[in-house]
N, C-alpha and C. Protein backbone atom coordinates (compact mmCIF):
# COMPACT_ATOMS: atom_id res chain seq x y z
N UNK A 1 -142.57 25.65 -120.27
CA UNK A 1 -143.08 24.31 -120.36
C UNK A 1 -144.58 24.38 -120.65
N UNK A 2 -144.81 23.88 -121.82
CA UNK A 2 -146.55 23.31 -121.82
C UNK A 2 -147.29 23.08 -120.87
N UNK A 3 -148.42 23.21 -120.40
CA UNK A 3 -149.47 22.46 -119.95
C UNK A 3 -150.37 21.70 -120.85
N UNK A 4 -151.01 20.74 -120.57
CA UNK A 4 -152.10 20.20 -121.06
C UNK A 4 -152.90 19.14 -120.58
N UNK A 5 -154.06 19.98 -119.97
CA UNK A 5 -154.97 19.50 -119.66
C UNK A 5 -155.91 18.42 -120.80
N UNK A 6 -156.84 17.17 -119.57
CA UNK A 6 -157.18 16.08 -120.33
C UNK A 6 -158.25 15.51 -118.84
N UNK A 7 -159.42 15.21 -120.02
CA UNK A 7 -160.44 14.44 -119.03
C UNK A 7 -159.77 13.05 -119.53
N UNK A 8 -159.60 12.57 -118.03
CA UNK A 8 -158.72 10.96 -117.71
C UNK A 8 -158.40 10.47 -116.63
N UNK A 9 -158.39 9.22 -116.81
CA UNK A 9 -158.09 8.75 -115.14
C UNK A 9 -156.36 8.72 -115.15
N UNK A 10 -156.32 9.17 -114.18
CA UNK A 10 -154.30 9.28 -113.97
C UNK A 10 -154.02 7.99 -113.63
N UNK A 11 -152.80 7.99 -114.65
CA UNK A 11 -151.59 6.63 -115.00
C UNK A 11 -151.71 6.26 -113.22
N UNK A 12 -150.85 4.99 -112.57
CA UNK A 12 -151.05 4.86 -111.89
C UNK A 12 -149.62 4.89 -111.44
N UNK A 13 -149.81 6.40 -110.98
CA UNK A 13 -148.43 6.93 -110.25
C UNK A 13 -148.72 7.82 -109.02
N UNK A 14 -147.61 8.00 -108.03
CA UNK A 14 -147.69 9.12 -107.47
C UNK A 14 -148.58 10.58 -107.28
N UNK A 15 -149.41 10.70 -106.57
CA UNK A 15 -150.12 12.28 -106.93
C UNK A 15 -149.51 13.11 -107.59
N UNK A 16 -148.21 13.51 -106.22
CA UNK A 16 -147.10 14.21 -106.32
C UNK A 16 -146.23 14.42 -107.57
N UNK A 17 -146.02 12.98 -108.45
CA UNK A 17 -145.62 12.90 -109.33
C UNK A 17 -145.69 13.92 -110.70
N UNK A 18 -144.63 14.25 -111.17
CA UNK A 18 -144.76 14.90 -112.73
C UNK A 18 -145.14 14.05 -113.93
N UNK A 19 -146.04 14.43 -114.71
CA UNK A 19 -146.42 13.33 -115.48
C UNK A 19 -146.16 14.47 -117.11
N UNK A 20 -145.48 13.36 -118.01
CA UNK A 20 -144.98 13.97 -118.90
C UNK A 20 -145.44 13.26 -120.40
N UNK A 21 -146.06 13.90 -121.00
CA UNK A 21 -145.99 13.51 -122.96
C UNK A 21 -145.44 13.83 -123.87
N UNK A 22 -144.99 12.80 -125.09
CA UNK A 22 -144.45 13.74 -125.77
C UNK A 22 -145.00 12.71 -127.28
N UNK A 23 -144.08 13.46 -128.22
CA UNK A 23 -143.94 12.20 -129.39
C UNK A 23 -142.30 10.94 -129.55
N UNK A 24 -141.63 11.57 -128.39
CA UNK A 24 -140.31 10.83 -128.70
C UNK A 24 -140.33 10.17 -126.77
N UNK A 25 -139.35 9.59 -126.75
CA UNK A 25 -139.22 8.92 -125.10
C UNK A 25 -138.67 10.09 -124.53
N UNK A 26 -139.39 10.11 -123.18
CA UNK A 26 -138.75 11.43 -122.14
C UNK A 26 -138.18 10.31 -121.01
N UNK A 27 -137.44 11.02 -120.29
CA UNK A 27 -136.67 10.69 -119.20
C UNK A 27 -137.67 11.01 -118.02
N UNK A 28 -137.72 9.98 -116.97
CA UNK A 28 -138.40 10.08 -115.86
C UNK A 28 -137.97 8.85 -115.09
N UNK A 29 -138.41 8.96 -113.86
CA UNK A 29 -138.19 8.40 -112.43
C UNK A 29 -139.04 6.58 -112.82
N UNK A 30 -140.32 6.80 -114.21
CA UNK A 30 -140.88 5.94 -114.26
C UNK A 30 -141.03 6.36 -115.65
N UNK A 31 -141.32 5.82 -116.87
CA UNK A 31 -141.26 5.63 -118.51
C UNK A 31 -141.97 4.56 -119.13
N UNK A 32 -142.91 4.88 -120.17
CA UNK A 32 -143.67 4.23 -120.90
C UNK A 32 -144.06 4.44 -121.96
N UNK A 33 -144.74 3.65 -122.63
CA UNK A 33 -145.11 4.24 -124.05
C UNK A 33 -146.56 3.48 -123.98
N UNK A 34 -147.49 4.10 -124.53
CA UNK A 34 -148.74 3.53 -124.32
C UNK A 34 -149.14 3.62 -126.05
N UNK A 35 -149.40 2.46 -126.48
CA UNK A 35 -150.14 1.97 -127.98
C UNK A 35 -151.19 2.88 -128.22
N UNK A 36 -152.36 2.93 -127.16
CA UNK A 36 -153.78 2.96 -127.03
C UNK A 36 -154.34 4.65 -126.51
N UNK A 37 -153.12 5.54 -126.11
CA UNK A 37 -153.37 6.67 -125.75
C UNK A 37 -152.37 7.59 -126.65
N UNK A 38 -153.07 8.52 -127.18
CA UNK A 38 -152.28 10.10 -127.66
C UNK A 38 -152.75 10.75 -128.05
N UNK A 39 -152.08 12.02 -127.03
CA UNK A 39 -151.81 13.05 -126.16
C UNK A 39 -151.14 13.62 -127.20
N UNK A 40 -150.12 14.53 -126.62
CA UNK A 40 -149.07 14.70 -127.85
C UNK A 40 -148.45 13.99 -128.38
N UNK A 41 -148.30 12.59 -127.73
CA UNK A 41 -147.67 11.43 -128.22
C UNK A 41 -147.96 10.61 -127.74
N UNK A 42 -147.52 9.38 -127.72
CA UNK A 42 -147.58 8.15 -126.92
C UNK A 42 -146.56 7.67 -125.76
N UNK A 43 -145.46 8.66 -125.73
CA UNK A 43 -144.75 8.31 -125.05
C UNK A 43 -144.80 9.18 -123.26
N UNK A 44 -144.48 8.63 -122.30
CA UNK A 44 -144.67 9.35 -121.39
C UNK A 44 -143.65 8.98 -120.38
N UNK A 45 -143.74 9.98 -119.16
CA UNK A 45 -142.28 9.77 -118.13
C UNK A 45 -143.18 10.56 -116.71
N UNK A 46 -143.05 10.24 -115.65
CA UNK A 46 -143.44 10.67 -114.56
C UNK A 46 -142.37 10.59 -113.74
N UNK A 47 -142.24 12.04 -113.02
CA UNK A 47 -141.13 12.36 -112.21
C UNK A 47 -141.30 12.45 -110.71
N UNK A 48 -140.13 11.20 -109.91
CA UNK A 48 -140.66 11.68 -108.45
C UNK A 48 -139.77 13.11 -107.93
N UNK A 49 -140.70 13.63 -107.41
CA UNK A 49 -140.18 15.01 -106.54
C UNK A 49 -139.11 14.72 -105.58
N UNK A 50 -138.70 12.97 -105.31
CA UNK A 50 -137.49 12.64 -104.51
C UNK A 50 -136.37 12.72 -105.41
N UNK A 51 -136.38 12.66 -107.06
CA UNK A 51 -135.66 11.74 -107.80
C UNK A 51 -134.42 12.62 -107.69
N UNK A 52 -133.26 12.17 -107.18
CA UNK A 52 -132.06 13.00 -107.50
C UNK A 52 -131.81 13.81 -108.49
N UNK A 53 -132.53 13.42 -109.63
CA UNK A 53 -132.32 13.71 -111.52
C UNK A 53 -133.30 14.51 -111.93
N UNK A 54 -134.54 15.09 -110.98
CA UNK A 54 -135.46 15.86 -111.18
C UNK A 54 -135.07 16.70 -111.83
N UNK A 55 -134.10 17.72 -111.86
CA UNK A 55 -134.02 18.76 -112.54
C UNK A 55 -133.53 18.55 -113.78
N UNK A 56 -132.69 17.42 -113.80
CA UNK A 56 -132.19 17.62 -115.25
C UNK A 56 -133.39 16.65 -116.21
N UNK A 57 -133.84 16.17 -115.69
CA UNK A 57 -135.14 15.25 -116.28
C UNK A 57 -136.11 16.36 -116.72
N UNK A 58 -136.12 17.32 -115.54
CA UNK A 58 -137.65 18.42 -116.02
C UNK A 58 -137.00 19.26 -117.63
N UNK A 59 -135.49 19.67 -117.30
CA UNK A 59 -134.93 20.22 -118.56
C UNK A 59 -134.94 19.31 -119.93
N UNK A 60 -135.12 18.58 -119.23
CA UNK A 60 -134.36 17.20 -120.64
C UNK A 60 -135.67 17.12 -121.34
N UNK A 61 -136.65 17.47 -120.66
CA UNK A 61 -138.05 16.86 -120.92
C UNK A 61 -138.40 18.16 -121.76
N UNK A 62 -138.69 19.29 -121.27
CA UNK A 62 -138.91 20.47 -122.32
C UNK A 62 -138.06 20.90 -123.26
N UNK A 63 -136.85 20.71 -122.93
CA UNK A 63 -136.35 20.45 -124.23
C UNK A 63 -136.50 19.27 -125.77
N UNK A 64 -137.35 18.28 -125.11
CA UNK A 64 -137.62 17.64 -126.11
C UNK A 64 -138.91 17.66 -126.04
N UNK A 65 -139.64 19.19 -126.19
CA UNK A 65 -140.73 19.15 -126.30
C UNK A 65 -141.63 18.41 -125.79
N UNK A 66 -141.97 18.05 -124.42
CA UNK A 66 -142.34 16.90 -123.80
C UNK A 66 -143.25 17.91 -123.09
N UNK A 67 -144.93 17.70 -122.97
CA UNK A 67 -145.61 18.62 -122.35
C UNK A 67 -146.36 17.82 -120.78
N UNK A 68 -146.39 18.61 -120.09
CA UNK A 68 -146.62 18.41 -119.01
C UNK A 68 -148.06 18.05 -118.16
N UNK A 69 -149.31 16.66 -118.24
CA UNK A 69 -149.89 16.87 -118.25
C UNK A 69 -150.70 16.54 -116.70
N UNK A 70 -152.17 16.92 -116.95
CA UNK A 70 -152.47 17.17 -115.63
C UNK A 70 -154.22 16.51 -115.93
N UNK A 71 -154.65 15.82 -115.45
CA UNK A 71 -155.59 14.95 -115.60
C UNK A 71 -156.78 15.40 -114.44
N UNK A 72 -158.01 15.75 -115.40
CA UNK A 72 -159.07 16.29 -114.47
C UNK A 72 -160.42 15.42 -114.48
N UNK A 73 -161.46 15.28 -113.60
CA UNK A 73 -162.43 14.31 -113.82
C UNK A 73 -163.59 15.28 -114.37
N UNK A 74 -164.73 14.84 -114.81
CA UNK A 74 -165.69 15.13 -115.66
C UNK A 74 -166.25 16.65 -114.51
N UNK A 75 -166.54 16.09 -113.54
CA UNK A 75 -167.26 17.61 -112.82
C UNK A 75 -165.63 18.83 -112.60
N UNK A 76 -164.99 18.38 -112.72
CA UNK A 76 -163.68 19.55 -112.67
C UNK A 76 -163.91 20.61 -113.55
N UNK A 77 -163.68 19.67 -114.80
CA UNK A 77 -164.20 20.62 -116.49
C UNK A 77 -165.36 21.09 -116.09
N UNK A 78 -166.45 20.51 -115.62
CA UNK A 78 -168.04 21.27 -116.09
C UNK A 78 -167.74 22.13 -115.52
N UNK A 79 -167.32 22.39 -114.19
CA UNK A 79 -167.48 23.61 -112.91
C UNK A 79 -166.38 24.89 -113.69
N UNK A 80 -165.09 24.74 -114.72
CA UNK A 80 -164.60 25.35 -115.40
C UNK A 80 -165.19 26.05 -116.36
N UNK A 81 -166.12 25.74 -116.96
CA UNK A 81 -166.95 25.86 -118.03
C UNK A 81 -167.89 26.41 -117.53
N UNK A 82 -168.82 25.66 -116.61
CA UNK A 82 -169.99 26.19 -115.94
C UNK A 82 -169.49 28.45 -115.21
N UNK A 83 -168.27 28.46 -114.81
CA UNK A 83 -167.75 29.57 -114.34
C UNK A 83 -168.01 30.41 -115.17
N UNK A 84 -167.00 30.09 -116.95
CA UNK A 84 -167.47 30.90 -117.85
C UNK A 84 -168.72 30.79 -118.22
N UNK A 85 -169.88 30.71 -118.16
CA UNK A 85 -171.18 30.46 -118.87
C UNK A 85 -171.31 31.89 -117.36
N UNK A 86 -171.30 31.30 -116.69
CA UNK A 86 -171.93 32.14 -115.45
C UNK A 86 -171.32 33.84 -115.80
N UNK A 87 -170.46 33.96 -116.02
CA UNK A 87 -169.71 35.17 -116.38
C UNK A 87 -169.70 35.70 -117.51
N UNK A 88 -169.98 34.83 -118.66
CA UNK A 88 -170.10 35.85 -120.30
C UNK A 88 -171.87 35.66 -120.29
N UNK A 89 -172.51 34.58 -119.85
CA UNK A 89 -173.91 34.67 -120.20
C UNK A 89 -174.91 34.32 -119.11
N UNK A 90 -174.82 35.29 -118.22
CA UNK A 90 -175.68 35.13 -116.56
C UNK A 90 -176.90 34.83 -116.97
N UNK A 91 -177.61 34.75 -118.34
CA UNK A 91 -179.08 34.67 -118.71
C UNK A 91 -179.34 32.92 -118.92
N UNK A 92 -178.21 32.56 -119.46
CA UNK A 92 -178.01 31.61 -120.41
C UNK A 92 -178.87 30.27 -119.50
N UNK A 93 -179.63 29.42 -120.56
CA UNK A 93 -180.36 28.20 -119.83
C UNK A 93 -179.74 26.97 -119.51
N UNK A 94 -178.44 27.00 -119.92
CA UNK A 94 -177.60 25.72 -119.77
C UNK A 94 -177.74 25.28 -118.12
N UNK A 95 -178.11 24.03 -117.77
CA UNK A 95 -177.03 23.40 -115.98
C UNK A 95 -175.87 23.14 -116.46
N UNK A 96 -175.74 23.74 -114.68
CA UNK A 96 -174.38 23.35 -114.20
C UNK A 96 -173.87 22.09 -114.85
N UNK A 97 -174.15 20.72 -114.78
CA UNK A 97 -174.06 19.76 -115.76
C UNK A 97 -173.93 19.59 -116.75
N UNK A 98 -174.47 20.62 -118.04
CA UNK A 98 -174.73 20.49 -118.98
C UNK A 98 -173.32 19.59 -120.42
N UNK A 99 -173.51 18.61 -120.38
CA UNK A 99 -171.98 17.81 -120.84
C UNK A 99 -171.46 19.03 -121.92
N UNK A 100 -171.88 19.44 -122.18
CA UNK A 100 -171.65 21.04 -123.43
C UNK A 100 -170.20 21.57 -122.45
N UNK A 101 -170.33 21.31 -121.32
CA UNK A 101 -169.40 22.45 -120.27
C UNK A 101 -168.05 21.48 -119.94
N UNK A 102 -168.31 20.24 -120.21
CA UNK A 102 -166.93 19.39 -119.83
C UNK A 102 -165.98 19.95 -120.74
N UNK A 103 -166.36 20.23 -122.76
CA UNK A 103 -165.36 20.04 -123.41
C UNK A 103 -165.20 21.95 -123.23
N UNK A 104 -166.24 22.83 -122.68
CA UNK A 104 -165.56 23.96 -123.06
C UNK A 104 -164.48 24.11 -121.65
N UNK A 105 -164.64 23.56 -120.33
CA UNK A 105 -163.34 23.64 -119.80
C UNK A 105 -162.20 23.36 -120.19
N UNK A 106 -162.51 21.97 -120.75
CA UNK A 106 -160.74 21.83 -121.76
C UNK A 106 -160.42 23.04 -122.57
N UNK A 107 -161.68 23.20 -123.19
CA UNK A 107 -161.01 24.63 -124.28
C UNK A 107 -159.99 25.56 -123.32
N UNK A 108 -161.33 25.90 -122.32
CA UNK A 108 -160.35 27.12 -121.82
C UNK A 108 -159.05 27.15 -120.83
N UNK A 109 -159.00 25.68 -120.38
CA UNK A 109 -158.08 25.07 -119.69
C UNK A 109 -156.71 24.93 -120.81
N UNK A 110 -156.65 24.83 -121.81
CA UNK A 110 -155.45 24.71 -122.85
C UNK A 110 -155.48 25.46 -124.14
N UNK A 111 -155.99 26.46 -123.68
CA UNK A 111 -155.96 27.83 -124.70
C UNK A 111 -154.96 28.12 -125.32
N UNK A 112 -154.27 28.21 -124.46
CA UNK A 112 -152.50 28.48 -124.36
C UNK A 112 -152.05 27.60 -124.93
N UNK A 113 -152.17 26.10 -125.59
CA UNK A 113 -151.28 24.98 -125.30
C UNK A 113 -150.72 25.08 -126.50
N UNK A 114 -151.08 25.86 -127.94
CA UNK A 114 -150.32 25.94 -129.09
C UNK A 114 -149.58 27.00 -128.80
């Protein structure tokens, strides 16, 4: 299953909840399609960890290519970023802050995601 990380405020579901994207409708406990957001798609599904159907929902969902996402706030990424800066370039003049470090946490947070 995909990951993919995203600076965003989370849909308004469950913590606990699985939160799912895709380009086609996924199956979930809760289902939507949002006009105004895309991700891999516009369509999305969040799964409760009670839902009787969890498992075949989590299958149903990677099988239709439906990636799994996980929503971080602005100092999450920097402190990701800020880690690598600290570790490939201990010299380097950037802060901790430096907004340069929000988008390289995404980088390195979804490296993997192709």
């Amino acid at each position: 299953m995909k990951t993919f990380h995203v600076l965003a405020e989370r849909p308004d579901v469950p913590e606990d909840w699985m939160i799912f994207n895709a380009p086609r409708p996924m199956w979930g406990t809760q289902e939507w399609y949002d006009k105004n957001v895309y991700l891999h798609g516009r369509w999305f599904a969040a799964i409760s960890p009670m839902d009787p159907y969890k498992l075949d929902m989590l299958t149903r969902n990677e099988q239709d290519d439906g990636w799994l996402i996980v929503y971080h706030a602005e100092e999450q990424l920097q402190a990701v970023g800020w880690e690598w800066v600290e570790k490939n370039y201990p010299d380097s003049d950037l802060e901790p802050k430096d907004p340069w470090l929000t988008q390289k946490g995404l980088d390195i947070l979804n490296e993997n995601i192709v």
